[in-house]
PDB file of N, CA and C in Angstrom:
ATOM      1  N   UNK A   1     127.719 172.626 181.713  1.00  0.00           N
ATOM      2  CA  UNK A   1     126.704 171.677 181.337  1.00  0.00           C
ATOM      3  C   UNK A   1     126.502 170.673 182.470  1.00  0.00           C
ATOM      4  N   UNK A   2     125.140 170.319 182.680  1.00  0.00           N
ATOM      5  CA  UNK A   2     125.083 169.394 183.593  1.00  0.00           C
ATOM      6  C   UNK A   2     125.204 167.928 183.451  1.00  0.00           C
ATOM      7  N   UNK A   3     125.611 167.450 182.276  1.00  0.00           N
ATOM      8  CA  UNK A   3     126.421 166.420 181.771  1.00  0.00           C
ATOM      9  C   UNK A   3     127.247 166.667 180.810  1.00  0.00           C
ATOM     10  N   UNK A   4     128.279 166.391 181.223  1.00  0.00           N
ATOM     11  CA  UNK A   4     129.848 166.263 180.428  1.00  0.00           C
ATOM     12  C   UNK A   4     129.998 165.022 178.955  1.00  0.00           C
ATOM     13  N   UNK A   5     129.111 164.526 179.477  1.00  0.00           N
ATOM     14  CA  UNK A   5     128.968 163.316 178.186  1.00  0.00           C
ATOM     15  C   UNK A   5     127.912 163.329 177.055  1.00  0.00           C
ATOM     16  N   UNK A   6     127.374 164.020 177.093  1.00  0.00           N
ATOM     17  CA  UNK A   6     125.819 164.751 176.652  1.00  0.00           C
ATOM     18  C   UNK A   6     124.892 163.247 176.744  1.00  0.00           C
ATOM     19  N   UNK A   7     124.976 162.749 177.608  1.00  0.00           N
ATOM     20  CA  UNK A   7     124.035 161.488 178.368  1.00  0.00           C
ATOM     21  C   UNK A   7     122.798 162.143 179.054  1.00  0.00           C
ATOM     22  N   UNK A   8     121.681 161.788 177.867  1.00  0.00           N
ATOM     23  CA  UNK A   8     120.448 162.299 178.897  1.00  0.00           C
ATOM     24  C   UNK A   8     120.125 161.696 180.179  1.00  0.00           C
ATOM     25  N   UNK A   9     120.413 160.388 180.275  1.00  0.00           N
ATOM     26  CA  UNK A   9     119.815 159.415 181.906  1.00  0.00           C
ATOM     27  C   UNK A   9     120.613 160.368 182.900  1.00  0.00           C
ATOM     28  N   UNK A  10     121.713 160.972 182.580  1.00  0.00           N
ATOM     29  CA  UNK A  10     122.595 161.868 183.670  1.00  0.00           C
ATOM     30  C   UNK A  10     121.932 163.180 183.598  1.00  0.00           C
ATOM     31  N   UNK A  11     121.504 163.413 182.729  1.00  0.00           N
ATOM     32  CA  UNK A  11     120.497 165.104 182.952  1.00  0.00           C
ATOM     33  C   UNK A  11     119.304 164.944 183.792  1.00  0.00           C
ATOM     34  N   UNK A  12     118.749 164.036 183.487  1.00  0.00           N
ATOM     35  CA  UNK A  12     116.710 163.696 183.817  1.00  0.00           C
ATOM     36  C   UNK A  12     117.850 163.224 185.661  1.00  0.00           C
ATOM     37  N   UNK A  13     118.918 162.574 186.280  1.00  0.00           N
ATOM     38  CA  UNK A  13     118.983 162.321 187.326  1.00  0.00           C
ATOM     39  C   UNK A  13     118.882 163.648 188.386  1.00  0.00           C
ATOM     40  N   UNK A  14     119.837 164.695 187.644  1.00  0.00           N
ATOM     41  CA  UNK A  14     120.276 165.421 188.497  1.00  0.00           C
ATOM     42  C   UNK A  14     119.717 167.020 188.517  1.00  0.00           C
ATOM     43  N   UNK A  15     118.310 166.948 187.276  1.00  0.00           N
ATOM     44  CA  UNK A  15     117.271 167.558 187.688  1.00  0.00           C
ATOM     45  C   UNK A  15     115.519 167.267 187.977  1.00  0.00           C
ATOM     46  N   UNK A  16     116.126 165.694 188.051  1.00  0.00           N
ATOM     47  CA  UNK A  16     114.777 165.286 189.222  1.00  0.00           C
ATOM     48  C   UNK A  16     114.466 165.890 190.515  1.00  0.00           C
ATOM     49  N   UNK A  17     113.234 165.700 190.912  1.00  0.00           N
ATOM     50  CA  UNK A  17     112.553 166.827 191.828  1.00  0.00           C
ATOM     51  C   UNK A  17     112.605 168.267 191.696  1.00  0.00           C
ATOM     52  N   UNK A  18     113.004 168.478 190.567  1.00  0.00           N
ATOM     53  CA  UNK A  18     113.083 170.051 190.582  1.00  0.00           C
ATOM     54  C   UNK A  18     111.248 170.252 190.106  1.00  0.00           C
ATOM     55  N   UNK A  19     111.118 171.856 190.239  1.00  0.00           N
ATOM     56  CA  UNK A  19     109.733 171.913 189.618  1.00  0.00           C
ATOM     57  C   UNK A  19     110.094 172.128 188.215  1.00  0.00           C
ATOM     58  N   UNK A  20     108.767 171.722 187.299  1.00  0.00           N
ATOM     59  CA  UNK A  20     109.108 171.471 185.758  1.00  0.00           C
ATOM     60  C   UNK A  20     109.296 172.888 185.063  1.00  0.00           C
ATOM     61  N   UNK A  21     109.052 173.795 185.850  1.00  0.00           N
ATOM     62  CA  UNK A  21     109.800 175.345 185.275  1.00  0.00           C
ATOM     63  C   UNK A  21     111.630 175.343 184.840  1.00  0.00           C
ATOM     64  N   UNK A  22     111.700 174.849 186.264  1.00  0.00           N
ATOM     65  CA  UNK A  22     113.028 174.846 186.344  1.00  0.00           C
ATOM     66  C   UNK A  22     113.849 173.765 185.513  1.00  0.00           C
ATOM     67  N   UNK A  23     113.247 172.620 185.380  1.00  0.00           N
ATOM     68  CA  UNK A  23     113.160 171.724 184.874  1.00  0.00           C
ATOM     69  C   UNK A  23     113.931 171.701 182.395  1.00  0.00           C
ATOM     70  N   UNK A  24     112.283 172.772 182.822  1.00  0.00           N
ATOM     71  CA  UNK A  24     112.190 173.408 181.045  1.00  0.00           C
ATOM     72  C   UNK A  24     113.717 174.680 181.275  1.00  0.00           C
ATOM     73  N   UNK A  25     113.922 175.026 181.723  1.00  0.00           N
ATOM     74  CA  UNK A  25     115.094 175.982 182.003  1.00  0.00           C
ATOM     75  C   UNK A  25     116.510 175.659 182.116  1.00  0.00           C
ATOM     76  N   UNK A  26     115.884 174.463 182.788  1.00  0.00           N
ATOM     77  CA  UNK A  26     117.814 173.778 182.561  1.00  0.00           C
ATOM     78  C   UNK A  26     117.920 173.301 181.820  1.00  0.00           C
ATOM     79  N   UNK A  27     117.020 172.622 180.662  1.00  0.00           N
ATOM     80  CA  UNK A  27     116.565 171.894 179.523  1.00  0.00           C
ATOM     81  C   UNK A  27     117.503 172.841 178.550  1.00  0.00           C
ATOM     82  N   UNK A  28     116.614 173.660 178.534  1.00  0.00           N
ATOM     83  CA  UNK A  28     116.982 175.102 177.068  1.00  0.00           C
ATOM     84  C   UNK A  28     118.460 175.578 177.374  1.00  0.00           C
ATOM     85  N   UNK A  29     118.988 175.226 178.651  1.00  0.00           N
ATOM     86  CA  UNK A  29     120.457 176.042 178.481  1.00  0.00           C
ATOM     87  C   UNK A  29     120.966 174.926 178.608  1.00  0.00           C
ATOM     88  N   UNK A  30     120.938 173.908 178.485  1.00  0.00           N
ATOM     89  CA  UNK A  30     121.625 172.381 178.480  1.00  0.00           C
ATOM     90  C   UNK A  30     121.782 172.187 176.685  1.00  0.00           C
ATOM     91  N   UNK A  31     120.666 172.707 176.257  1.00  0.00           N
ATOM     92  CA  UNK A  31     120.658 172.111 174.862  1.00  0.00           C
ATOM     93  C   UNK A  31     121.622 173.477 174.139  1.00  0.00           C
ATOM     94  N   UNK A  32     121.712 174.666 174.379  1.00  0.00           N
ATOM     95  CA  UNK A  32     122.257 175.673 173.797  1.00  0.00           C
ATOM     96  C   UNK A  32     123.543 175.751 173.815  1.00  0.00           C
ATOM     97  N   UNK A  33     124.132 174.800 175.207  1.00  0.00           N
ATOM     98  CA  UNK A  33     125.586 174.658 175.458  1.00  0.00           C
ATOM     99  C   UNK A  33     125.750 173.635 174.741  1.00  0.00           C
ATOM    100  N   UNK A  34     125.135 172.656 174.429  1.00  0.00           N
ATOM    101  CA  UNK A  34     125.272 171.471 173.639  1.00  0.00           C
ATOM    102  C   UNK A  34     125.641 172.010 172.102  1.00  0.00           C
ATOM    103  N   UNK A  35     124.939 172.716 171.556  1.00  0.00           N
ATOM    104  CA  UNK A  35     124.619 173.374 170.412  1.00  0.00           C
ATOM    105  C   UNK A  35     125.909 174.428 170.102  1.00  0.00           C
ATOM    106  N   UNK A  36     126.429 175.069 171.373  1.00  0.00           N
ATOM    107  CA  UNK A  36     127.381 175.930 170.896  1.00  0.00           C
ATOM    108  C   UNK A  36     128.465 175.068 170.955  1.00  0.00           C
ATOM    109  N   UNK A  37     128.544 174.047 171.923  1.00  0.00           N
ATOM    110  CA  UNK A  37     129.727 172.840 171.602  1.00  0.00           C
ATOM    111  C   UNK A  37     129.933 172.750 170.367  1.00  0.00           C
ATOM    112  N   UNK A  38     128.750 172.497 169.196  1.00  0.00           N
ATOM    113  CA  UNK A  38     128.650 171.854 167.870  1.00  0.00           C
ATOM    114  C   UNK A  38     129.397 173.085 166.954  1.00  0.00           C
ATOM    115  N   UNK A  39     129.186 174.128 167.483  1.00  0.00           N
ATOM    116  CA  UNK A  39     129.544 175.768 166.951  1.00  0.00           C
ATOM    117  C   UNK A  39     130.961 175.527 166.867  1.00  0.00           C
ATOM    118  N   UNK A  40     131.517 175.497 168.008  1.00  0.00           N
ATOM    119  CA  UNK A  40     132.800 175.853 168.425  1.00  0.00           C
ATOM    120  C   UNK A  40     133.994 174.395 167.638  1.00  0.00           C
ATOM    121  N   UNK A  41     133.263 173.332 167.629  1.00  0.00           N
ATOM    122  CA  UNK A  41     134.386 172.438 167.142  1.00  0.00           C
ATOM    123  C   UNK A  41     133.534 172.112 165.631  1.00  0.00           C
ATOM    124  N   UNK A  42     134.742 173.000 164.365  1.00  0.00           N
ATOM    125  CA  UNK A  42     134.758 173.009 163.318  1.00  0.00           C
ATOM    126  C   UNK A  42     134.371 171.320 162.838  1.00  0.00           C
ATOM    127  N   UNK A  43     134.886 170.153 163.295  1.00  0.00           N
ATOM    128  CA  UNK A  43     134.820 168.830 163.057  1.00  0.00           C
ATOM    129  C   UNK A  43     132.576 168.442 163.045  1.00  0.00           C
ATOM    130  N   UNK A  44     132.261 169.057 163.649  1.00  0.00           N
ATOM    131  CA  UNK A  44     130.776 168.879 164.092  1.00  0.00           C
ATOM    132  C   UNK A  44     130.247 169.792 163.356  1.00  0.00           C
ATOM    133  N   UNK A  45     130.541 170.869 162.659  1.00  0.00           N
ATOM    134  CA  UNK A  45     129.525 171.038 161.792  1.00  0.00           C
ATOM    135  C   UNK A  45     129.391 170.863 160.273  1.00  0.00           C
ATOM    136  N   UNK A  46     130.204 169.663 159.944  1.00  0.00           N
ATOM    137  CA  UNK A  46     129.827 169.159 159.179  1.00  0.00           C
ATOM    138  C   UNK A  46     129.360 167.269 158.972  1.00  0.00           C
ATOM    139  N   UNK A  47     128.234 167.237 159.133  1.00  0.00           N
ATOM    140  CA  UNK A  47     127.500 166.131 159.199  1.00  0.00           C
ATOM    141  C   UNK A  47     128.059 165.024 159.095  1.00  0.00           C
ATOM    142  N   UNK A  48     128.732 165.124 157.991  1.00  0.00           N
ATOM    143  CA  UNK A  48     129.076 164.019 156.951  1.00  0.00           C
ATOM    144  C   UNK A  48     130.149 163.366 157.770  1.00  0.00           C
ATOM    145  N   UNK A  49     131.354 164.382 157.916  1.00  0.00           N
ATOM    146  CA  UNK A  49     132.589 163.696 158.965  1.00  0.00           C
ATOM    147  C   UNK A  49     132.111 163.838 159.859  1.00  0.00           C
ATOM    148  N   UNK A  50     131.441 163.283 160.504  1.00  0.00           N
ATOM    149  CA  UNK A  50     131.119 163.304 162.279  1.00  0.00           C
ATOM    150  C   UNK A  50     131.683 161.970 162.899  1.00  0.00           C
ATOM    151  N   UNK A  51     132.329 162.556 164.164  1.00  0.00           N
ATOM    152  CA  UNK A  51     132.934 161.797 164.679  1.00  0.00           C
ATOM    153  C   UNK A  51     131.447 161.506 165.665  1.00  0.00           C
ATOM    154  N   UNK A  52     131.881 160.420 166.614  1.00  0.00           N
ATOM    155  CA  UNK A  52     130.916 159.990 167.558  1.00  0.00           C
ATOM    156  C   UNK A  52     130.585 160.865 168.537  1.00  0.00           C
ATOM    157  N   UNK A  53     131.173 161.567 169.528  1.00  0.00           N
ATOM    158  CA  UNK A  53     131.357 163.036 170.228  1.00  0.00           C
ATOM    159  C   UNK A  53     130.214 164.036 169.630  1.00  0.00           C
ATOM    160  N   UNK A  54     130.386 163.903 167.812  1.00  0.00           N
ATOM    161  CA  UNK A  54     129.698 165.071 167.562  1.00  0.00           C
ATOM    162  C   UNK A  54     127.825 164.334 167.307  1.00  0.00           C
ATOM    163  N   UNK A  55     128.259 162.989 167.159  1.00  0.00           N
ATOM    164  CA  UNK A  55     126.789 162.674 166.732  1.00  0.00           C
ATOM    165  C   UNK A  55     126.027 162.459 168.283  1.00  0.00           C
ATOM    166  N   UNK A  56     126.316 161.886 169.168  1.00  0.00           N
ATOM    167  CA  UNK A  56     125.664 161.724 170.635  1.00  0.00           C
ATOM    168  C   UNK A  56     125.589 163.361 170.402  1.00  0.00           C
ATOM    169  N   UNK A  57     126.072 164.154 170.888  1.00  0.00           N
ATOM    170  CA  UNK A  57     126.264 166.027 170.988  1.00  0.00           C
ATOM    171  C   UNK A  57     124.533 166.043 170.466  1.00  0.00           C
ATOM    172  N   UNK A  58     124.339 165.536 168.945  1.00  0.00           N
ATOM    173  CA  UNK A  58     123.667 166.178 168.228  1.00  0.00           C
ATOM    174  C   UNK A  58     122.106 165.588 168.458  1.00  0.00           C
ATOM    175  N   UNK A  59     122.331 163.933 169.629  1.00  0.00           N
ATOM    176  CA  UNK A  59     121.236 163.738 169.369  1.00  0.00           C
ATOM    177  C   UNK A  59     121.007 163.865 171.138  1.00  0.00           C
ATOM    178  N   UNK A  60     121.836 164.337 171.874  1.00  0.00           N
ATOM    179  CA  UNK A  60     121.592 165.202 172.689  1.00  0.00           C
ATOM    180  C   UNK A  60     120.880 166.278 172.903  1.00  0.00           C
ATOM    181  N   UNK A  61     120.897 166.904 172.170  1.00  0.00           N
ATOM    182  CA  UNK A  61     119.955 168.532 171.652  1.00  0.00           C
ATOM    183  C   UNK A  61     118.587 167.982 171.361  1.00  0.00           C
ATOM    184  N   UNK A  62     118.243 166.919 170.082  1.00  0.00           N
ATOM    185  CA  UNK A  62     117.076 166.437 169.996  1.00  0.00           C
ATOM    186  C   UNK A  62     116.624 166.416 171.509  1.00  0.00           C
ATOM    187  N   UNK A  63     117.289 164.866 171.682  1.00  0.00           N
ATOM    188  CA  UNK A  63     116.652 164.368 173.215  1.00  0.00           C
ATOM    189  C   UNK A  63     115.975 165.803 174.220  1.00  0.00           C
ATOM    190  N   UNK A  64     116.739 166.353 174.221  1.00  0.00           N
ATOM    191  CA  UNK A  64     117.006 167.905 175.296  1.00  0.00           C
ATOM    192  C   UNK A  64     115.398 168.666 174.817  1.00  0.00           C
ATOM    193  N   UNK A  65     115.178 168.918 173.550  1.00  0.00           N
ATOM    194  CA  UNK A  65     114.282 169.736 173.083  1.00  0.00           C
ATOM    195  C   UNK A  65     112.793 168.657 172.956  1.00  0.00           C
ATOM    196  N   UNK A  66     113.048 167.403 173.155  1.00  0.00           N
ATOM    197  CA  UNK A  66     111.972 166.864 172.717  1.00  0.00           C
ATOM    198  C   UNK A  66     111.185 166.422 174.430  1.00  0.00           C
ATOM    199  N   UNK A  67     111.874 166.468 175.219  1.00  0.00           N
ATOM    200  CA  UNK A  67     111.482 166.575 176.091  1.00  0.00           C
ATOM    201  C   UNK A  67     111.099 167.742 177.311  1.00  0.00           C
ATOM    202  N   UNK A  68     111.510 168.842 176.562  1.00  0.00           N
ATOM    203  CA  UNK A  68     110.763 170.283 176.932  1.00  0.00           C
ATOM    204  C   UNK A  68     109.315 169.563 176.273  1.00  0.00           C
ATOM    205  N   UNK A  69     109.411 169.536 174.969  1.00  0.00           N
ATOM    206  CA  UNK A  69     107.829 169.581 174.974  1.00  0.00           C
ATOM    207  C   UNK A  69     107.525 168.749 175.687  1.00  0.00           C
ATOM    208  N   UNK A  70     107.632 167.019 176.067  1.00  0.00           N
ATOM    209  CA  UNK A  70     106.794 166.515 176.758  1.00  0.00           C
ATOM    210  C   UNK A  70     106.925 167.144 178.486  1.00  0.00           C
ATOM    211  N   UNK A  71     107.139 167.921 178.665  1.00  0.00           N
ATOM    212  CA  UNK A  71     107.374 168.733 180.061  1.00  0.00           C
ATOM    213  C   UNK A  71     106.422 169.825 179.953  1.00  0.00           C
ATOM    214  N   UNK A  72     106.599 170.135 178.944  1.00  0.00           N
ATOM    215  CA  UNK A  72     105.392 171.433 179.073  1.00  0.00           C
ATOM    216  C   UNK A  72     104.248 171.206 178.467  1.00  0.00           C
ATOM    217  N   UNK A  73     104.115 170.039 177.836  1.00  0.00           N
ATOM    218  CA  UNK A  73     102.558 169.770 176.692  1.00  0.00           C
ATOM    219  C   UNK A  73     102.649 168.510 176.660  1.00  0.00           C
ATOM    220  N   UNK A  74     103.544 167.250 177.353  1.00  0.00           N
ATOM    221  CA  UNK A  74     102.872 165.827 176.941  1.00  0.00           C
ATOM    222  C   UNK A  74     103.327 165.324 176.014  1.00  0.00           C
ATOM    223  N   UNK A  75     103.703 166.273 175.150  1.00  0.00           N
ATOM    224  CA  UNK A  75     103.651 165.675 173.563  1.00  0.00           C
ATOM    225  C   UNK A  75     104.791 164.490 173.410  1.00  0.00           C
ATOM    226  N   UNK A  76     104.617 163.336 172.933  1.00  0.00           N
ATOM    227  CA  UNK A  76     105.271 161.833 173.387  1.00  0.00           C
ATOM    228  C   UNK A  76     106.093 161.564 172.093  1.00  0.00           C
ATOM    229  N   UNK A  77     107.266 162.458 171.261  1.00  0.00           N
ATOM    230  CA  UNK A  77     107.734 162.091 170.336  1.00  0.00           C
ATOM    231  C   UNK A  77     108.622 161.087 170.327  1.00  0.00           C
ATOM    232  N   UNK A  78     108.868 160.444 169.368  1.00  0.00           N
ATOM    233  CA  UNK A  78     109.338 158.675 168.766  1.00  0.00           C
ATOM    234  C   UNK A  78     110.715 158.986 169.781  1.00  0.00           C
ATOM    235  N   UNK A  79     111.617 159.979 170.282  1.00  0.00           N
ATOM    236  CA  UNK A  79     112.927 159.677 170.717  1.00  0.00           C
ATOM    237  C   UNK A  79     112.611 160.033 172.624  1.00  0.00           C
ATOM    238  N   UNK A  80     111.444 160.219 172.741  1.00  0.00           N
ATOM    239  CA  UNK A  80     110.901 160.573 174.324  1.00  0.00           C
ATOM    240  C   UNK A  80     109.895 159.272 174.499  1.00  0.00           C
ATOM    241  N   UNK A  81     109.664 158.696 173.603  1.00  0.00           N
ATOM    242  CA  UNK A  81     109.137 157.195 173.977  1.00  0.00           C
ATOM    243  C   UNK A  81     110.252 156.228 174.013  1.00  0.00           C
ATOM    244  N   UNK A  82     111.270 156.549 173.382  1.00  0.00           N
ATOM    245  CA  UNK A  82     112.092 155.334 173.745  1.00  0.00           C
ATOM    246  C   UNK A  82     113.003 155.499 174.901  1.00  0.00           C
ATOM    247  N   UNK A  83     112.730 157.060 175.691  1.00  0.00           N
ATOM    248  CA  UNK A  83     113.648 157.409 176.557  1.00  0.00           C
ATOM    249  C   UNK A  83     112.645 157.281 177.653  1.00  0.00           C
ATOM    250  N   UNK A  84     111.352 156.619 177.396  1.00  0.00           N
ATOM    251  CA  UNK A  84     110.056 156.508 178.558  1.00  0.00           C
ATOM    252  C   UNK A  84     110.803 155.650 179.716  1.00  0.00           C
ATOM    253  N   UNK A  85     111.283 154.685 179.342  1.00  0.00           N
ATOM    254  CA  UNK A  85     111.516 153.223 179.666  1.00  0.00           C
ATOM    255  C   UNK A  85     112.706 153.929 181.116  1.00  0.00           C
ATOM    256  N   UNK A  86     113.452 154.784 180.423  1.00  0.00           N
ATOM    257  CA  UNK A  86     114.422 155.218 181.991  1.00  0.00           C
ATOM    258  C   UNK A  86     113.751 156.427 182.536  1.00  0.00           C
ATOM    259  N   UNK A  87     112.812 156.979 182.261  1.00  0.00           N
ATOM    260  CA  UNK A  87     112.026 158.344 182.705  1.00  0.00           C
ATOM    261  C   UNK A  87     111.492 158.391 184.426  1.00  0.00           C
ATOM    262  N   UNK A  88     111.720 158.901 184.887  1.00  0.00           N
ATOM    263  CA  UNK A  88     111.465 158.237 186.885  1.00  0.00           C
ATOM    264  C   UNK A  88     109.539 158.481 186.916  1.00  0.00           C
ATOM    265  N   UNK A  89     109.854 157.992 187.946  1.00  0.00           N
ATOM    266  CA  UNK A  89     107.795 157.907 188.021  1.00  0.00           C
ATOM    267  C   UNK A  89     107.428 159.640 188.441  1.00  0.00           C
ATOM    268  N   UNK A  90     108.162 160.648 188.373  1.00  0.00           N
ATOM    269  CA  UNK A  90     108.125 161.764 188.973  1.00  0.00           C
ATOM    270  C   UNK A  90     107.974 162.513 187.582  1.00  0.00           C
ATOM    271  N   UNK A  91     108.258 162.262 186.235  1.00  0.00           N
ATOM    272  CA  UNK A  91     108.034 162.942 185.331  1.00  0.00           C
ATOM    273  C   UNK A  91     107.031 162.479 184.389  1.00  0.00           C
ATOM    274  N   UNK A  92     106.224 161.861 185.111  1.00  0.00           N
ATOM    275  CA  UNK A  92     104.475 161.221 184.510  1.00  0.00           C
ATOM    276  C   UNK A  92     104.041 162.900 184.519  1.00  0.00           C
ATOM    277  N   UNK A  93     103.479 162.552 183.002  1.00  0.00           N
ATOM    278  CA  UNK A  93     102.566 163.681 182.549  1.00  0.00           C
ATOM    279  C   UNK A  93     101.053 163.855 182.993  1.00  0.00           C
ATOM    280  N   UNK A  94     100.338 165.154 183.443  1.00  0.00           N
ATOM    281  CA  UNK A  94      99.078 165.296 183.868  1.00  0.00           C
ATOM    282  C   UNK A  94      98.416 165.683 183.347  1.00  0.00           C
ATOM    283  N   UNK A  95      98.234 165.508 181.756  1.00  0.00           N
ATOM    284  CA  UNK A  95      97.997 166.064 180.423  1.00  0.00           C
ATOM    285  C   UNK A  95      96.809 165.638 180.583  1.00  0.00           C
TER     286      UNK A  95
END
């Protein structure tokens, strides 16, 4: 995974300048390793007992998937507007 902490400001750093193909690609296998994290530790898939580990994890994946779409379509959902504010001037949409 290209963050160990499932910290998006550390994902969007260290695939800035990439082209947004590559971009949507490291996205989808960032969020699937995230996701099989949630698989693999019995403690995370159940909601209710979630430790902190498993809830960042989980809103990691959101973050991860909600910004494929605004990468490939713009689309500006409520957890990619509040992640606008650290977004670099390089991932302005040409929608």
């Amino acid at each position: 995974m290209l963050s160990s902490s499932f910290d998006i400001s550390e994902f969007i750093r260290k695939v800035e300048g990439h082209p947004d193909q590559n971009i949507i690609l490291l996205a989808d296998k960032e969020a699937t390793a995230a996701e099989r994290y949630l698989y693999k530790h019995r403690q995370c898939r159940n909601p209710e007992q979630n430790s902190e580990e498993c809830a960042n994890a989980r809103k990691y994946i959101s973050l991860l998937k909600d910004f494929v779409l605004y990468i490939r379509h713009g689309v500006s959902t409520r957890l990619v507007r509040e992640l606008e504010v650290t977004l670099p001037d390089s991932f302005e949409r040409h929608c």
